[in-house]
PDB file of N, CA and C in Angstrom:
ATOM      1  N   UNK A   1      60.489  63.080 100.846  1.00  0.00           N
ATOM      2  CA  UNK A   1      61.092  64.352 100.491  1.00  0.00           C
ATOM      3  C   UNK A   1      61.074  64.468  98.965  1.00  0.00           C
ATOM      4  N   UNK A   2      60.529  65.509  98.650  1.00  0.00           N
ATOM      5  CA  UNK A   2      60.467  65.645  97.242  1.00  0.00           C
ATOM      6  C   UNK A   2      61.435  66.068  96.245  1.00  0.00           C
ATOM      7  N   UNK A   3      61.961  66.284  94.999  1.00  0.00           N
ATOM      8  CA  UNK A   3      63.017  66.604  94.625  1.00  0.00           C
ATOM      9  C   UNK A   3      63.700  68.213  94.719  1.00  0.00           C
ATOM     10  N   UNK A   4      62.677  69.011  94.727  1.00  0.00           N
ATOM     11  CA  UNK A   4      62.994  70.362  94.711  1.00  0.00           C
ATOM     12  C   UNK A   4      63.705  70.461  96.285  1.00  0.00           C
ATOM     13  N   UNK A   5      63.122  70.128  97.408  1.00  0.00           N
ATOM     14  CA  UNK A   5      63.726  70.305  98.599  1.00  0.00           C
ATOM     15  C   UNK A   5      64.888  69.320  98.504  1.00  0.00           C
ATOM     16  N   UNK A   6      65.213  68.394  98.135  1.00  0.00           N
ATOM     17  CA  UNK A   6      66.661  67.465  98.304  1.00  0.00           C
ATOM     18  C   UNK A   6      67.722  68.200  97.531  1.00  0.00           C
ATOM     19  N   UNK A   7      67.333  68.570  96.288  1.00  0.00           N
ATOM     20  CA  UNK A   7      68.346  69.601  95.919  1.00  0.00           C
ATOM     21  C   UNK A   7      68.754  70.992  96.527  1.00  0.00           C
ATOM     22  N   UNK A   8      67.429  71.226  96.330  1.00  0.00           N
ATOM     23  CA  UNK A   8      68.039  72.703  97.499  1.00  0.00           C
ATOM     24  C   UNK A   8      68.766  72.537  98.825  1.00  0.00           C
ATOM     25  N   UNK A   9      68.347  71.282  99.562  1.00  0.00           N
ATOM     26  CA  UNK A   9      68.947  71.086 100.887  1.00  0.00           C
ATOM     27  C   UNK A   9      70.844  71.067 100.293  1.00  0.00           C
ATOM     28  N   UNK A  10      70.907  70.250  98.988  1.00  0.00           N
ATOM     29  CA  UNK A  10      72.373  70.074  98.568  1.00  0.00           C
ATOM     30  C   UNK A  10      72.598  70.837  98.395  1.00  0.00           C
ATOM     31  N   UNK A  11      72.142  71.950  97.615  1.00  0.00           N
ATOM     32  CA  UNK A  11      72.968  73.231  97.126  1.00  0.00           C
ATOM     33  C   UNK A  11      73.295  74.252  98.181  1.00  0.00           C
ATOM     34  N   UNK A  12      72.371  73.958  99.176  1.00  0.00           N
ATOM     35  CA  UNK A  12      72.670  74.607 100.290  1.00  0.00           C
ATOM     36  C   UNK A  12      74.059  74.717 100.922  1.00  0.00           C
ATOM     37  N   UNK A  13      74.132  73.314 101.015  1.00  0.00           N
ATOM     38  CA  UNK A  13      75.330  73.032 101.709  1.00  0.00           C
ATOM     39  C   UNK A  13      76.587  72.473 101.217  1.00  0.00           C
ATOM     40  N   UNK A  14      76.474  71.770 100.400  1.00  0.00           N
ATOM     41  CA  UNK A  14      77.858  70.861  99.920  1.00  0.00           C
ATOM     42  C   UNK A  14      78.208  71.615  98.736  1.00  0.00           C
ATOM     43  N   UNK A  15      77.033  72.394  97.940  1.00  0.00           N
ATOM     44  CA  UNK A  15      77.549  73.126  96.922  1.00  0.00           C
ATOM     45  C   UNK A  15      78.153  74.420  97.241  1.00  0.00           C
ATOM     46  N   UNK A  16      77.663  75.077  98.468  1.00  0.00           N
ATOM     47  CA  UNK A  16      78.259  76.283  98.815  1.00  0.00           C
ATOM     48  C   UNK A  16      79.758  76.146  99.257  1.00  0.00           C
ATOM     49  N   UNK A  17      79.797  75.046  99.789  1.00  0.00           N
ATOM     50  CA  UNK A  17      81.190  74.800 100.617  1.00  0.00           C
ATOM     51  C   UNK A  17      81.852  74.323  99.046  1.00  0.00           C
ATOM     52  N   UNK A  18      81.721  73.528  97.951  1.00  0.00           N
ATOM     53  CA  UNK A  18      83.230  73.577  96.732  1.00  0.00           C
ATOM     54  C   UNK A  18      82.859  75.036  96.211  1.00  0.00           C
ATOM     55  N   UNK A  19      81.598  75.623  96.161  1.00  0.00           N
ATOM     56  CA  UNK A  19      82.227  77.187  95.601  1.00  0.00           C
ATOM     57  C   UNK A  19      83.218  77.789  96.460  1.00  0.00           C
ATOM     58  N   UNK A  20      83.033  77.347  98.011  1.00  0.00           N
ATOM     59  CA  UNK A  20      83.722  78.410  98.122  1.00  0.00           C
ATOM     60  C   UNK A  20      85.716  77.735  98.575  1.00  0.00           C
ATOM     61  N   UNK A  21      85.392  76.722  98.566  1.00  0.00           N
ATOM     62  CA  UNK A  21      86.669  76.064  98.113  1.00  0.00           C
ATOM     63  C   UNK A  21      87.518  76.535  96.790  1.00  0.00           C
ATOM     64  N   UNK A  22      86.558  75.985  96.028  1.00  0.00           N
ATOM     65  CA  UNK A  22      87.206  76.302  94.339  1.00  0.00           C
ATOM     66  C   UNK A  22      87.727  78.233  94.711  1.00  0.00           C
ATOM     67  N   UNK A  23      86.674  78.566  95.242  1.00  0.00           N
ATOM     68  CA  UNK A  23      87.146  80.439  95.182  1.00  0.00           C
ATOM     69  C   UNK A  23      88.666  80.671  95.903  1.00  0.00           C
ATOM     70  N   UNK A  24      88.734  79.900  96.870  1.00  0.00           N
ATOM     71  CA  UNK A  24      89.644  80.001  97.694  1.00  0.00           C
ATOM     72  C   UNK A  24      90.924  80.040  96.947  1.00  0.00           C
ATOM     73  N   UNK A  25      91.059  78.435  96.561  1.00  0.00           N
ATOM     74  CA  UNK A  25      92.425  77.804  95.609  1.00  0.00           C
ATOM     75  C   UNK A  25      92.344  78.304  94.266  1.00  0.00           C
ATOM     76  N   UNK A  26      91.376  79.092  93.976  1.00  0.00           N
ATOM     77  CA  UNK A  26      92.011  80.141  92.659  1.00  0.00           C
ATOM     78  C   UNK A  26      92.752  81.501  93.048  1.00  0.00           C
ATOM     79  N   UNK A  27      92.225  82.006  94.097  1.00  0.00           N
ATOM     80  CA  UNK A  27      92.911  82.937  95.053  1.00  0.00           C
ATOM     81  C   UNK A  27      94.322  82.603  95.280  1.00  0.00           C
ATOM     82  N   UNK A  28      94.270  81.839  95.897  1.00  0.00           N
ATOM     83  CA  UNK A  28      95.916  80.882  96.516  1.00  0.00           C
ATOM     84  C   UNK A  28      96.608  80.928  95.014  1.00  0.00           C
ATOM     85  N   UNK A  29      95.829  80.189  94.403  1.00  0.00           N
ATOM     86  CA  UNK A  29      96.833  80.103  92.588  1.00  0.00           C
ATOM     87  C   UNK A  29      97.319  81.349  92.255  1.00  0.00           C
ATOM     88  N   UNK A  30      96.488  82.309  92.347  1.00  0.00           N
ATOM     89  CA  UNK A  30      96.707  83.612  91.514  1.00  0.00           C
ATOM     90  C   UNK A  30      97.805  84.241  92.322  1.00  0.00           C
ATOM     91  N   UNK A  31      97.809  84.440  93.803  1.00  0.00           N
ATOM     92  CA  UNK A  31      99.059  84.836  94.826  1.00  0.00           C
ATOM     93  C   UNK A  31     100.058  84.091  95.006  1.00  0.00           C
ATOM     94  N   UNK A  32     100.247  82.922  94.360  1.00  0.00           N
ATOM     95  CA  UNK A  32     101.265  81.996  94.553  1.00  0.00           C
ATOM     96  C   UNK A  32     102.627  82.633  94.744  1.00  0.00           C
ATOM     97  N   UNK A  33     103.905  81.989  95.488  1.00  0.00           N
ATOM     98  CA  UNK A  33     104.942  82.762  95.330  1.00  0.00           C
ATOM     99  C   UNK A  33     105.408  82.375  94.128  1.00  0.00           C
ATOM    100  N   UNK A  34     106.194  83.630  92.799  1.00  0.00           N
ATOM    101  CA  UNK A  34     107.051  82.624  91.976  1.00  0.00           C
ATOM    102  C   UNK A  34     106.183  83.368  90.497  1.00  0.00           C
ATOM    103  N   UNK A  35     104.898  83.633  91.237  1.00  0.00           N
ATOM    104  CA  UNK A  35     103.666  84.066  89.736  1.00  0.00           C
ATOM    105  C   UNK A  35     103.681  85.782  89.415  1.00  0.00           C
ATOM    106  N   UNK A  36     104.597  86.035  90.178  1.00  0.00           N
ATOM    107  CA  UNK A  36     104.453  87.598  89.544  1.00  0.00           C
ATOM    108  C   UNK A  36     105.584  87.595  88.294  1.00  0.00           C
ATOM    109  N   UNK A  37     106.553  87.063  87.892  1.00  0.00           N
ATOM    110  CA  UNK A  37     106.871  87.112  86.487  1.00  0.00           C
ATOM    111  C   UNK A  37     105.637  87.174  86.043  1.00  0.00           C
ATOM    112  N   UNK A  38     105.243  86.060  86.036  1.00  0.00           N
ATOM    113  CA  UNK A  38     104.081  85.612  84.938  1.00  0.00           C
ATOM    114  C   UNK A  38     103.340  86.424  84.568  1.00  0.00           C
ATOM    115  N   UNK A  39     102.578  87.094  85.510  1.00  0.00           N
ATOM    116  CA  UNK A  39     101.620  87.965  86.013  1.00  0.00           C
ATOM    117  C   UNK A  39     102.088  89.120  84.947  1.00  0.00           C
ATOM    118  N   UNK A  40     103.368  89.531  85.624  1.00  0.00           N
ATOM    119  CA  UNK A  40     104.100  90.650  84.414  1.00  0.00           C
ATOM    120  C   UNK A  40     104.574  90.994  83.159  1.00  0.00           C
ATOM    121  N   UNK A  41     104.592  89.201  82.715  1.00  0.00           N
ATOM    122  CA  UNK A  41     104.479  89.080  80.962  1.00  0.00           C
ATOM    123  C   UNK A  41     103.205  88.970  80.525  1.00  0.00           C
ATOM    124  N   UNK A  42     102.660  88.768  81.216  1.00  0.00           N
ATOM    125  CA  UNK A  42     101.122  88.432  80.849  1.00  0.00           C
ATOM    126  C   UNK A  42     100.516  89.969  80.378  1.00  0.00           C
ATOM    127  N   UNK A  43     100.872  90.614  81.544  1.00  0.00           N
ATOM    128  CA  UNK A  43     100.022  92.169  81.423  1.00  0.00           C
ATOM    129  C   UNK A  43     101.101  92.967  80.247  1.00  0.00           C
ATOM    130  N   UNK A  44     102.138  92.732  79.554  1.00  0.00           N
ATOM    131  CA  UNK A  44     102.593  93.484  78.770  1.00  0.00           C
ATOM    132  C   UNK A  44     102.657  92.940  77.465  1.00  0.00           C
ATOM    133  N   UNK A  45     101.804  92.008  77.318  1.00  0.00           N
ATOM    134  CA  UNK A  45     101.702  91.630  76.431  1.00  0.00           C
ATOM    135  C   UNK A  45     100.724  92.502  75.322  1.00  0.00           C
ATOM    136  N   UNK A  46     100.183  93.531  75.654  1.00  0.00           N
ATOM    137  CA  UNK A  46      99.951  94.555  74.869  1.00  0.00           C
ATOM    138  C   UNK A  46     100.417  95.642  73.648  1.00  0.00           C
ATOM    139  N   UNK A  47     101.733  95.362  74.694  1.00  0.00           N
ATOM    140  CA  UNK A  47     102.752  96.572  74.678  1.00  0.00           C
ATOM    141  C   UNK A  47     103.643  95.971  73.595  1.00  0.00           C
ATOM    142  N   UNK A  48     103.654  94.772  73.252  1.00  0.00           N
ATOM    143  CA  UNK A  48     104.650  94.373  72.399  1.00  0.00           C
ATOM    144  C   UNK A  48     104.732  94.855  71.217  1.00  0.00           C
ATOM    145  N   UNK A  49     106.253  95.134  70.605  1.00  0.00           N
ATOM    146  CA  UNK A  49     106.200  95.643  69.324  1.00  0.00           C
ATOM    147  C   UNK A  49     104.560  96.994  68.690  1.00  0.00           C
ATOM    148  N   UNK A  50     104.924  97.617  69.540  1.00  0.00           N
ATOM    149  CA  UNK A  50     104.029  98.848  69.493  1.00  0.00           C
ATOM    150  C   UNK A  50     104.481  99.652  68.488  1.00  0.00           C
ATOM    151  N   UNK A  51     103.412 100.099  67.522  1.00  0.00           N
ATOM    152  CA  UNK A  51     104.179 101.389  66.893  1.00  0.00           C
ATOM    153  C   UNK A  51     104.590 102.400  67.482  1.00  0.00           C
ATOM    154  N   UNK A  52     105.351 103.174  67.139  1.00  0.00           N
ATOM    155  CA  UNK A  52     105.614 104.845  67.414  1.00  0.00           C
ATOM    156  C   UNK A  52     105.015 105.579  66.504  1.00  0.00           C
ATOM    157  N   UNK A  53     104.788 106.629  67.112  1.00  0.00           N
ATOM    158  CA  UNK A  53     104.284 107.653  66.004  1.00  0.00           C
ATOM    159  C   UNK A  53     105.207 108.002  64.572  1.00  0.00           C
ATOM    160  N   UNK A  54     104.929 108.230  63.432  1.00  0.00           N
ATOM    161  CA  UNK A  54     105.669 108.647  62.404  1.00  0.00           C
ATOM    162  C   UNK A  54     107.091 109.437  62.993  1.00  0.00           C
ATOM    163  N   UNK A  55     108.104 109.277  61.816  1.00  0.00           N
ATOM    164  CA  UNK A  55     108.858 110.045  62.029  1.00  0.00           C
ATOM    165  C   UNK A  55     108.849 111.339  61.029  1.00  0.00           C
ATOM    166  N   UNK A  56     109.016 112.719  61.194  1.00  0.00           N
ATOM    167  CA  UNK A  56     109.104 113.728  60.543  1.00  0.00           C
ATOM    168  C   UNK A  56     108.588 113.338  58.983  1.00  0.00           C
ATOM    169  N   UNK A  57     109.780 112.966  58.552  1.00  0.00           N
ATOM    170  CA  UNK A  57     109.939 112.451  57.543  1.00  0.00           C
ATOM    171  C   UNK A  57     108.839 111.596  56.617  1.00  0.00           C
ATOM    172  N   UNK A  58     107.937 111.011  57.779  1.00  0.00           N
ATOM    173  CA  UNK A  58     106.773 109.981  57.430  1.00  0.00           C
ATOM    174  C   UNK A  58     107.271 108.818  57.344  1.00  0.00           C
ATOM    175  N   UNK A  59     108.228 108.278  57.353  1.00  0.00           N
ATOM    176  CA  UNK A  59     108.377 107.200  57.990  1.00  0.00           C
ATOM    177  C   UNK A  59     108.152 106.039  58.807  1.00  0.00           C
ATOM    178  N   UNK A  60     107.277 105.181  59.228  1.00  0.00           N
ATOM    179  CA  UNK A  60     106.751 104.199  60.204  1.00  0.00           C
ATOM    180  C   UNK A  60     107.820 103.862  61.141  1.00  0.00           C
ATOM    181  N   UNK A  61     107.975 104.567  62.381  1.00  0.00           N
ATOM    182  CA  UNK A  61     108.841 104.017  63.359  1.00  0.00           C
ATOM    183  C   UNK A  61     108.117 102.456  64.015  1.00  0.00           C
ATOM    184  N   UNK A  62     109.469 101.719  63.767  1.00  0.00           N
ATOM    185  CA  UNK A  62     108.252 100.550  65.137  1.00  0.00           C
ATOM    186  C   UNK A  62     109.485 100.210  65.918  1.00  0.00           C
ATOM    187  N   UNK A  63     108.681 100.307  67.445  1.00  0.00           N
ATOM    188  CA  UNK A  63     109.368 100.142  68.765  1.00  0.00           C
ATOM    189  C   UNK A  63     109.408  98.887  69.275  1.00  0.00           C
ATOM    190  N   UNK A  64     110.039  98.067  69.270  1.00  0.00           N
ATOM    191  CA  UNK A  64     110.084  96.871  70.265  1.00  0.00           C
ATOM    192  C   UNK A  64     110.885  96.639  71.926  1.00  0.00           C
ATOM    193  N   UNK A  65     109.579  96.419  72.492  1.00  0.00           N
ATOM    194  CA  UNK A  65     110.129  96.138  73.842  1.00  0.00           C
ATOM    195  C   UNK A  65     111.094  95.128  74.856  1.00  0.00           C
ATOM    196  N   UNK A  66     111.687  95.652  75.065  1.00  0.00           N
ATOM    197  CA  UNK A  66     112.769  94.053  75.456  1.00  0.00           C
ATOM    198  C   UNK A  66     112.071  94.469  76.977  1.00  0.00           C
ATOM    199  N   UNK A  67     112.252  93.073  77.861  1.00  0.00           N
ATOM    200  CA  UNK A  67     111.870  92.985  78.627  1.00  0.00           C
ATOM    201  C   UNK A  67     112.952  92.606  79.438  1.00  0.00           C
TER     202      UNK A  67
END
């Protein structure tokens, strides 16, 4: 058996099955119970200390978010 077919026979099989392992238990990680805080500081982390638009006056308003 030559090398191109022994690998392919592997990738066929033992490599498809940890991709699709690894896919699985990153799935499971990401839905975990307990991870939606996380999830929710994570995504507002944008938002932090955002400016506001000027005030009248011209002034630099800045807004900070409490969470």
């Amino acid at each position: 058996m030559d090398t191109y077919s022994l690998l392919r026979e592997f990738a066929d099989s033992w490599v498809l099955l940890a991709m699709t392992l690894f896919f699985v238990g990153v799935i499971i990680w990401a839905f975990r119970p307990g991870s939606a805080g996380v999830h929710a500081e994570t995504a507002s982390i944008p938002f932090r200390n955002e400016d506001a638009p000027d005030t009248p006056d011209g002034a630099p308003q800045t807004k900070e978010l409490q969470s």
